[in-house]
Protein backbone atom coordinates (compact mmCIF):
# COMPACT_ATOMS: atom_id res chain seq x y z
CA UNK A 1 13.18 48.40 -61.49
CA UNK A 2 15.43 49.87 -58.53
CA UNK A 3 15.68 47.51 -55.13
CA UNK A 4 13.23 50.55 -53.30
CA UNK A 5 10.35 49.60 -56.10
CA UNK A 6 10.66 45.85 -56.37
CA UNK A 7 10.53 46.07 -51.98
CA UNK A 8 7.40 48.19 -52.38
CA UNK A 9 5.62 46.09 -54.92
CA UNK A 10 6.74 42.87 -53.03
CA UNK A 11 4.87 44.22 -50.10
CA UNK A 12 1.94 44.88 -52.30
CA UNK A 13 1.68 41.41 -53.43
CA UNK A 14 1.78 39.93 -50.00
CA UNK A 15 -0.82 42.61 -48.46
CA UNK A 16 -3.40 40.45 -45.94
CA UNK A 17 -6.80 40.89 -45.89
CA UNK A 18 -6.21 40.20 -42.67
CA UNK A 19 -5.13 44.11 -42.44
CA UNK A 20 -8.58 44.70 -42.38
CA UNK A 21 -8.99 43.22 -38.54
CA UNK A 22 -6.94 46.71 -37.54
CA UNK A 23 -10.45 48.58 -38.82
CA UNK A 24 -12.70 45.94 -36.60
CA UNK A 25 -10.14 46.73 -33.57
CA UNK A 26 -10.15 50.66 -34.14
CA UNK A 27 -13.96 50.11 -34.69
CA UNK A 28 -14.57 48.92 -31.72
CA UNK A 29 -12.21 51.07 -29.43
CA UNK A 30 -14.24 54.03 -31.32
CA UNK A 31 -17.90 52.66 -30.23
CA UNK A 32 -16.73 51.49 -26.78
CA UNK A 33 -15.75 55.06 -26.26
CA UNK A 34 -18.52 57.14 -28.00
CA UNK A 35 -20.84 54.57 -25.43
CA UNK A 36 -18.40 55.69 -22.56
CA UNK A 37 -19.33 59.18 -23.13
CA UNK A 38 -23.19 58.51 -23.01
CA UNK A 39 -23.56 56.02 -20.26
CA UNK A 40 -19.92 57.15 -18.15
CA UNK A 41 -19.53 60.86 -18.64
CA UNK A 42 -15.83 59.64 -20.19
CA UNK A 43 -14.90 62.98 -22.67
CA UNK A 44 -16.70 62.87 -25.84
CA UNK A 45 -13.79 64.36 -27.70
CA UNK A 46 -11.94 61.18 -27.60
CA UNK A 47 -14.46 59.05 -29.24
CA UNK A 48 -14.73 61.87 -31.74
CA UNK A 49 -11.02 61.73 -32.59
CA UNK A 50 -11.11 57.66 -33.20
CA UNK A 51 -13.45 58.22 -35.47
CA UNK A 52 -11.73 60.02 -37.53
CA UNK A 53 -8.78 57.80 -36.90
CA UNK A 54 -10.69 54.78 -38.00
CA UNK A 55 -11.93 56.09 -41.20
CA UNK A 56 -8.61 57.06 -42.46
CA UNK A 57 -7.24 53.72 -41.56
CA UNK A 58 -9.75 52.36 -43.01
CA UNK A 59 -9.68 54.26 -46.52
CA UNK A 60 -5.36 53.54 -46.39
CA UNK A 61 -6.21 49.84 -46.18
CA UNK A 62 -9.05 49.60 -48.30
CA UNK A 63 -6.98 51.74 -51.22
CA UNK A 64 -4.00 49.96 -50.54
CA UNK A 65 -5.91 46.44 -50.99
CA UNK A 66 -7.72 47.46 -53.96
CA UNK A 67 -4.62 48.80 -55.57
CA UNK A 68 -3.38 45.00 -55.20
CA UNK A 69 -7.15 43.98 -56.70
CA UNK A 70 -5.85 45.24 -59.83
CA UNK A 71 -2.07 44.40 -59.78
CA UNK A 72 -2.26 40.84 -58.38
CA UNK A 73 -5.54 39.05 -58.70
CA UNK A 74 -3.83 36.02 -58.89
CA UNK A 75 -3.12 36.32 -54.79
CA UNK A 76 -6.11 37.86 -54.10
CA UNK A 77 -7.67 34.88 -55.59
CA UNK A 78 -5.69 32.63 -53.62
CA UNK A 79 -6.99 34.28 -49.90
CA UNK A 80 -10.14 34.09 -51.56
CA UNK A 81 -9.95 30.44 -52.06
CA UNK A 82 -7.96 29.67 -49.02
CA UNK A 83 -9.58 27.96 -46.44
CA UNK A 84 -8.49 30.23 -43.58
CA UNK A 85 -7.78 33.78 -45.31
CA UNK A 86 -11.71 33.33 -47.31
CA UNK A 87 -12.95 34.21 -43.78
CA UNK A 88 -10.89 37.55 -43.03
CA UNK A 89 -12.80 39.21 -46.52
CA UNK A 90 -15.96 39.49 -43.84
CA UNK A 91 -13.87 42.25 -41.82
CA UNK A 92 -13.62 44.07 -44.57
CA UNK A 93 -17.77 44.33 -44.75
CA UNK A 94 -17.81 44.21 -40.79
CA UNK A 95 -15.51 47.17 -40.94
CA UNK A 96 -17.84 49.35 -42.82
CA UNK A 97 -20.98 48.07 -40.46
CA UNK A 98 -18.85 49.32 -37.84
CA UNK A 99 -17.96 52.77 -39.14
CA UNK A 100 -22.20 53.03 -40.16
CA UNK A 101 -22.70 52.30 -36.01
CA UNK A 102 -19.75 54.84 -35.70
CA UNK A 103 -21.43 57.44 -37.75
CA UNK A 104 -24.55 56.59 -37.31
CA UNK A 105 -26.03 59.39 -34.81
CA UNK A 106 -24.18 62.32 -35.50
CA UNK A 107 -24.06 61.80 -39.10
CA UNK A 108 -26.79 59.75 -40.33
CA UNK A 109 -26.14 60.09 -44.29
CA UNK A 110 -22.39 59.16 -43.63
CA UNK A 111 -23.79 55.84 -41.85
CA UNK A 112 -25.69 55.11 -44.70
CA UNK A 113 -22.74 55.48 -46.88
CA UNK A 114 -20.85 52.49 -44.84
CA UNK A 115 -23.88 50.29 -44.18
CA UNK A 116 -25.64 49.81 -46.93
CA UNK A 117 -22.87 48.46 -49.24
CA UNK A 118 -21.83 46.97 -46.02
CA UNK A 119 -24.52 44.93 -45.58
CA UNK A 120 -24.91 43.67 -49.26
CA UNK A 121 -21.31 42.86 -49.04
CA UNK A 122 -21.72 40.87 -45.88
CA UNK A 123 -24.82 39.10 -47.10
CA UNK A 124 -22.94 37.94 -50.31
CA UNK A 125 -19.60 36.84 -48.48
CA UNK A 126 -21.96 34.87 -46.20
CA UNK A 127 -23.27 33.26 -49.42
CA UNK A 128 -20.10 32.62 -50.54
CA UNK A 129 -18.33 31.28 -47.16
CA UNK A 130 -21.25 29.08 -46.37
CA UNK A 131 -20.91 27.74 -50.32
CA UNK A 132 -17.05 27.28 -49.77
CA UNK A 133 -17.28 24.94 -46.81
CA UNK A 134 -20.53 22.98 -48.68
CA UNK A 135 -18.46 22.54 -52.06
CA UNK A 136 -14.79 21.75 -50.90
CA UNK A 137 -13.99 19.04 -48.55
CA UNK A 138 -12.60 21.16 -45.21
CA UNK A 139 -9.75 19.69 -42.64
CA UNK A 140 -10.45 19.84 -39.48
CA UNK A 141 -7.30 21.62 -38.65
CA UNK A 142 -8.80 24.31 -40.80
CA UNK A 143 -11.14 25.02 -38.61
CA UNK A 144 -10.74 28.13 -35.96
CA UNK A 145 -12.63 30.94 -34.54
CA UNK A 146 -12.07 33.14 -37.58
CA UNK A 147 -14.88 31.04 -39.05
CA UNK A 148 -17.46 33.52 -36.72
CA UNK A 149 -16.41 36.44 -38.57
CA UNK A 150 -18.19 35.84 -41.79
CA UNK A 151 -21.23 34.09 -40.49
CA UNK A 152 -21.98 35.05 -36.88
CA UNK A 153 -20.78 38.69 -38.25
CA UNK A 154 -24.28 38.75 -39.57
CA UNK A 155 -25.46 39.79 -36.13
CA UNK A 156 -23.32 43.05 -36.28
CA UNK A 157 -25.97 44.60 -39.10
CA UNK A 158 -28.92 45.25 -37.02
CA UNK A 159 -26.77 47.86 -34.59
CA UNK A 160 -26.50 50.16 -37.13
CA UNK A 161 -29.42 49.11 -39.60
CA UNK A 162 -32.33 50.39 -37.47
CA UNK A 163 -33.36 53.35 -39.69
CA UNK A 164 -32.64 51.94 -42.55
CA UNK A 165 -34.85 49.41 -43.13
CA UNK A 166 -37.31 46.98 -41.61
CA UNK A 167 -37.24 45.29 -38.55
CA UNK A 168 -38.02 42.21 -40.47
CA UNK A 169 -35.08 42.52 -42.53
CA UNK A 170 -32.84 42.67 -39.52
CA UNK A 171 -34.29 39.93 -38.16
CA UNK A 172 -32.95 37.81 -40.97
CA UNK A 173 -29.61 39.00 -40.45
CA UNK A 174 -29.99 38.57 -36.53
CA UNK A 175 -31.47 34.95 -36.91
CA UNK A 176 -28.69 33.75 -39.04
CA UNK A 177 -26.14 35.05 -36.72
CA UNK A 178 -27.24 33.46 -34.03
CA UNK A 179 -28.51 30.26 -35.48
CA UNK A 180 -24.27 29.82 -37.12
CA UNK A 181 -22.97 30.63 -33.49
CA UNK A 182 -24.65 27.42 -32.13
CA UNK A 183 -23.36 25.58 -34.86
CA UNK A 184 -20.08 26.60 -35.30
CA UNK A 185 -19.40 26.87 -31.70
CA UNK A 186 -20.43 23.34 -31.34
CA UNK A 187 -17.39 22.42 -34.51
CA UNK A 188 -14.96 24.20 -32.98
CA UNK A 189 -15.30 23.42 -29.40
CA UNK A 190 -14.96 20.06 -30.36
CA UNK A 191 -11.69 20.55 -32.87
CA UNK A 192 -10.50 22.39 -30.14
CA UNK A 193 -10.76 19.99 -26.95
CA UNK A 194 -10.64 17.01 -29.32
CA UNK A 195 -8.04 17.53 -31.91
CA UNK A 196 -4.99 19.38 -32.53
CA UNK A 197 -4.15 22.51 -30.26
CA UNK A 198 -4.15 25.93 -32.65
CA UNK A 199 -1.32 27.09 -33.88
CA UNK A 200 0.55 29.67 -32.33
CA UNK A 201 -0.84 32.60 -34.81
CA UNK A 202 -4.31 31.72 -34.38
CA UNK A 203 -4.56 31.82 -30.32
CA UNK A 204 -5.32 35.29 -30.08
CA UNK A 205 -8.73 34.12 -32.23
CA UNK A 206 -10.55 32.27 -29.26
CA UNK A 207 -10.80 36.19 -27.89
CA UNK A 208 -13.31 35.86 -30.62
CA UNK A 209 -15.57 33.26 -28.67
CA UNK A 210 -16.34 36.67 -26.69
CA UNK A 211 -17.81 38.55 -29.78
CA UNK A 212 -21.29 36.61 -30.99
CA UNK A 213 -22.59 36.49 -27.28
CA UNK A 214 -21.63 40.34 -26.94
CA UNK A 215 -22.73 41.52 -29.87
CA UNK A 216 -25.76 39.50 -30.15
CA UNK A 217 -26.84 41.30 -26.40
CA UNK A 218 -26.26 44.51 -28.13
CA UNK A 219 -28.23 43.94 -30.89
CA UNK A 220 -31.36 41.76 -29.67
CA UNK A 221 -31.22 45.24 -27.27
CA UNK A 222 -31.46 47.54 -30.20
CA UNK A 223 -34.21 45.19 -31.81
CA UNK A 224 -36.20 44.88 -28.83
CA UNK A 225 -35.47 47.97 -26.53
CA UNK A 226 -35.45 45.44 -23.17
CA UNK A 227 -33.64 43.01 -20.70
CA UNK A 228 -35.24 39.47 -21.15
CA UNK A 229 -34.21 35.99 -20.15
CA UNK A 230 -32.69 35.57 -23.76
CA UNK A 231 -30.88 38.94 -23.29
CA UNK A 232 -29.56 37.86 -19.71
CA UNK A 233 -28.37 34.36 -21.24
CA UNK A 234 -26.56 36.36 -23.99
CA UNK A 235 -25.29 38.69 -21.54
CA UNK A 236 -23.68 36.00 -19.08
CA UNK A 237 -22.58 33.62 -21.99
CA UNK A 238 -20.31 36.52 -23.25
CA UNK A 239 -19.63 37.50 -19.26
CA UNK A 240 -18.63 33.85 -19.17
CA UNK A 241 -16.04 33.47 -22.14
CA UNK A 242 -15.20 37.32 -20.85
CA UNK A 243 -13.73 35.19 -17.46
CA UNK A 244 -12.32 31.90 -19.17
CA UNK A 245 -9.84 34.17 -21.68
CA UNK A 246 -8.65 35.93 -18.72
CA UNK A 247 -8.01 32.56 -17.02
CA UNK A 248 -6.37 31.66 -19.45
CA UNK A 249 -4.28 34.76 -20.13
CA UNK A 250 -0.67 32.73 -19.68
CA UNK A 251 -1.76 31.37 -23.25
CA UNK A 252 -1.62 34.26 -24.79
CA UNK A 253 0.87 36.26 -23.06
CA UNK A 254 3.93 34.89 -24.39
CA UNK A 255 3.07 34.55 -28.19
CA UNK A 256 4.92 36.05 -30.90
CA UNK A 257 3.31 38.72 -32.59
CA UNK A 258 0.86 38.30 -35.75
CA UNK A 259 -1.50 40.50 -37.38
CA UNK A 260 -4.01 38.20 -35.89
CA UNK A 261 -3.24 39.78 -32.08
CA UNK A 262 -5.93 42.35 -33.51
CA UNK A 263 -8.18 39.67 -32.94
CA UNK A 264 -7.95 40.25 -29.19
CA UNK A 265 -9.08 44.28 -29.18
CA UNK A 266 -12.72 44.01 -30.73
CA UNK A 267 -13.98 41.17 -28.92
CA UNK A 268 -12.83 43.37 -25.42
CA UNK A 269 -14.45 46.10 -26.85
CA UNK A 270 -17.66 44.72 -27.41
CA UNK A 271 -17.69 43.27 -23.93
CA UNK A 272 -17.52 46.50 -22.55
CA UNK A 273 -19.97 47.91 -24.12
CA UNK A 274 -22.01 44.96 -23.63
CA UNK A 275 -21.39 45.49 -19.75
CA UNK A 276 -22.10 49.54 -20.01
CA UNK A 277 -25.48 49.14 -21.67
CA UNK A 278 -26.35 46.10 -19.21
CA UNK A 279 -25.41 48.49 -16.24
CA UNK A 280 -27.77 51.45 -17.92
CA UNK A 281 -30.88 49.26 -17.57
CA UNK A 282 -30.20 47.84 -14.03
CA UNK A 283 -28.28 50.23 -12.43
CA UNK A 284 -26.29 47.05 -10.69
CA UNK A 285 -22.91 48.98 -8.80
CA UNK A 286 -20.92 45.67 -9.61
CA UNK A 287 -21.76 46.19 -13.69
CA UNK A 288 -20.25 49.70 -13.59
CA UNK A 289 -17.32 48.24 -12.01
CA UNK A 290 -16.97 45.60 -14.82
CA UNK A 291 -17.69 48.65 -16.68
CA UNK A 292 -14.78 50.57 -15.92
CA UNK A 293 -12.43 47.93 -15.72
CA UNK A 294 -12.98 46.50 -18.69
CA UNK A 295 -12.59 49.89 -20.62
CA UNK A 296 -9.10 50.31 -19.18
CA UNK A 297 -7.97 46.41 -20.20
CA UNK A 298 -9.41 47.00 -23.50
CA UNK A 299 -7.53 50.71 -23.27
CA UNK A 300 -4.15 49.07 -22.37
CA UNK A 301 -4.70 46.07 -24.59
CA UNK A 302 -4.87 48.20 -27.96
CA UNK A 303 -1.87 49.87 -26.96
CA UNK A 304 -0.10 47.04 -26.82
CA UNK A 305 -1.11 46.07 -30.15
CA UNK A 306 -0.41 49.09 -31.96
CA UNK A 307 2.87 49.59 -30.49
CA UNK A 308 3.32 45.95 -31.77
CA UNK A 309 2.12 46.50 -35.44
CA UNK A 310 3.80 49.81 -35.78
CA UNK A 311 6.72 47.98 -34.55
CA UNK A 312 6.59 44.82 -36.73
CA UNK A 313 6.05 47.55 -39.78
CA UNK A 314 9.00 49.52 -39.26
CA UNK A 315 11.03 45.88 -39.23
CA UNK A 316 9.06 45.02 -42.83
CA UNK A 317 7.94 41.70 -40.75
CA UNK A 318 4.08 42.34 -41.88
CA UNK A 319 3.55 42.24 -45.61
CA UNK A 320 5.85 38.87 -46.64
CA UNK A 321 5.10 36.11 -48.13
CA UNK A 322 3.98 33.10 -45.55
């Protein structure tokens, strides 16, 4: 085996799921821009050309991972049974949610395609995560953000389900969303205030205490079709977290880069559109200026990222062993 090949395959083995949080960022840049275009008059042709984007980073990642499915179980077995990396499998589902929600007007079928193996594959990693934390004793220290992804995810499958089957079925997946949100945030507010700071890798995941309240607006929207006192208290709570990250921004500023900085694009993005689709129904000036602004931070944010990633690549400081 030459030095090239044994690199290669080394990089193989040490592929993170985690890779799959670049789809959930892209994802979400996509939507917040094919919303832009309906609600802002912002050029369709650029949501149009993340879409395509996104789907081919998705298939590279998704090949690339399931090449290492069948070359190294053994380490996909460990993320699967480690108590942190179990809960990045989830963006692998919530990637292909996203890409239905992506698809899902202009090509209906292709929607289909992503969300209904999406949504079986979310439902069982809920199972599964929800099983984890019952049968194995968890630290506390184990506990962070990423924990939303798998559970409060669940809220994500109405968006793009509607069509595709009953509102009672996306009910269940809405209900369980938001009933794990209360809980969880309750956990990790506590672990966070209480107990050990996060470590430096993980910061970037309270961007994630943006996402439930966000996306849970969105959908109860979808479900419902109108602006109620539970959609204004979802709508503020994620306004709310929206204003404490950016308060906080000198904690996040000067961290070293991890894959995990992905972390920080989706939750932006789904504030945005959260704001854009608030500012459709009331027509309030100061929404449209939240609006706009927070398309450019997201905008400037995800360039930052990539530039990151592509750079971290290109220095082989990505796909090592931890």
């Amino acid at each position: 085996m030459t030095k090239d090949s044994a690199c290669e395959n080394s990089r193989l083995k040490f592929f993170p799921i985690t890779m799959f949080a670049i789809v959930m960022g892209m994802g979400g840049l996509t939507i917040m821009y094919q919303k832009a275009a309906e609600f802002l008059g912002i050029y369709h042709a650029i949501g149009t050309v993340l879409m395509f984007v996104t789907t081919a980073i998705f298939i590279i990642i998704a090949s690339i991972y399931s090449v290492k499915i069948f070359k190294y179980k053994d380490e996909v077995q460990k993320e699967f049974s480690h108590p942190i990396k179990v809960n990045f499998f989830a963006a692998a589902s919530i990637s292909m949610l996203m890409l239905a929600i992506i698809y899902k007007y202009e090509h209906p079928l292709i929607a289909a395609f992503f969300w209904y193996p999406g949504a079986l594959f979310h439902f069982y990693l809920t199972m599964h995560t929800i099983s984890f934390w019952i049968n194995r004793n968890q630290e506390l220290d184990h506990s962070n953000p990423a924990w939303f992804i798998p559970i409060v995810g669940n809220v994500l499958v109405p968006i793009g389900g509607v069509g595709f089957v009953s509102h009672g079925a996306l009910m269940y997946f809405f209900s369980i969303g938001i009933f794990f949100w209360i809980v969880l945030f309750a956990i990790l507010l506590n672990r966070i205030i209480f107990h050990k700071q996060l470590a430096v890798k993980f910061m970037p995941t309270l961007f994630i205490f943006i996402a439930p309240p966000a996306v849970g607006f969105l959908a109860y929207v979808k479900l419902y079709g109108t602006i109620d006192v539970f959609a204004m208290m979802l709508f503020n709570l994620a306004l709310f977290f929206t204003l404490l990250i950016a308060f906080m921004y000198k904690s996040f500023v000067k961290n070293k880069f991890f894959i995990s900085w992905w972390a920080f694009v989706f939750p932006l993005a789904a504030m945005t559109m959260a704001s854009m689709l608030m500012q459709h129904k009331t027509g309030d000036f100061l929404l449209l200026v939240l609006s706009y602004t927070m398309m450019i931070v997201t905008t400037v944010v995800i360039a930052i990222v990539v530039y990151q990633t592509i750079l971290h690549i290109r220095k082989g400081e990505i796909c090592i062993q931890e």
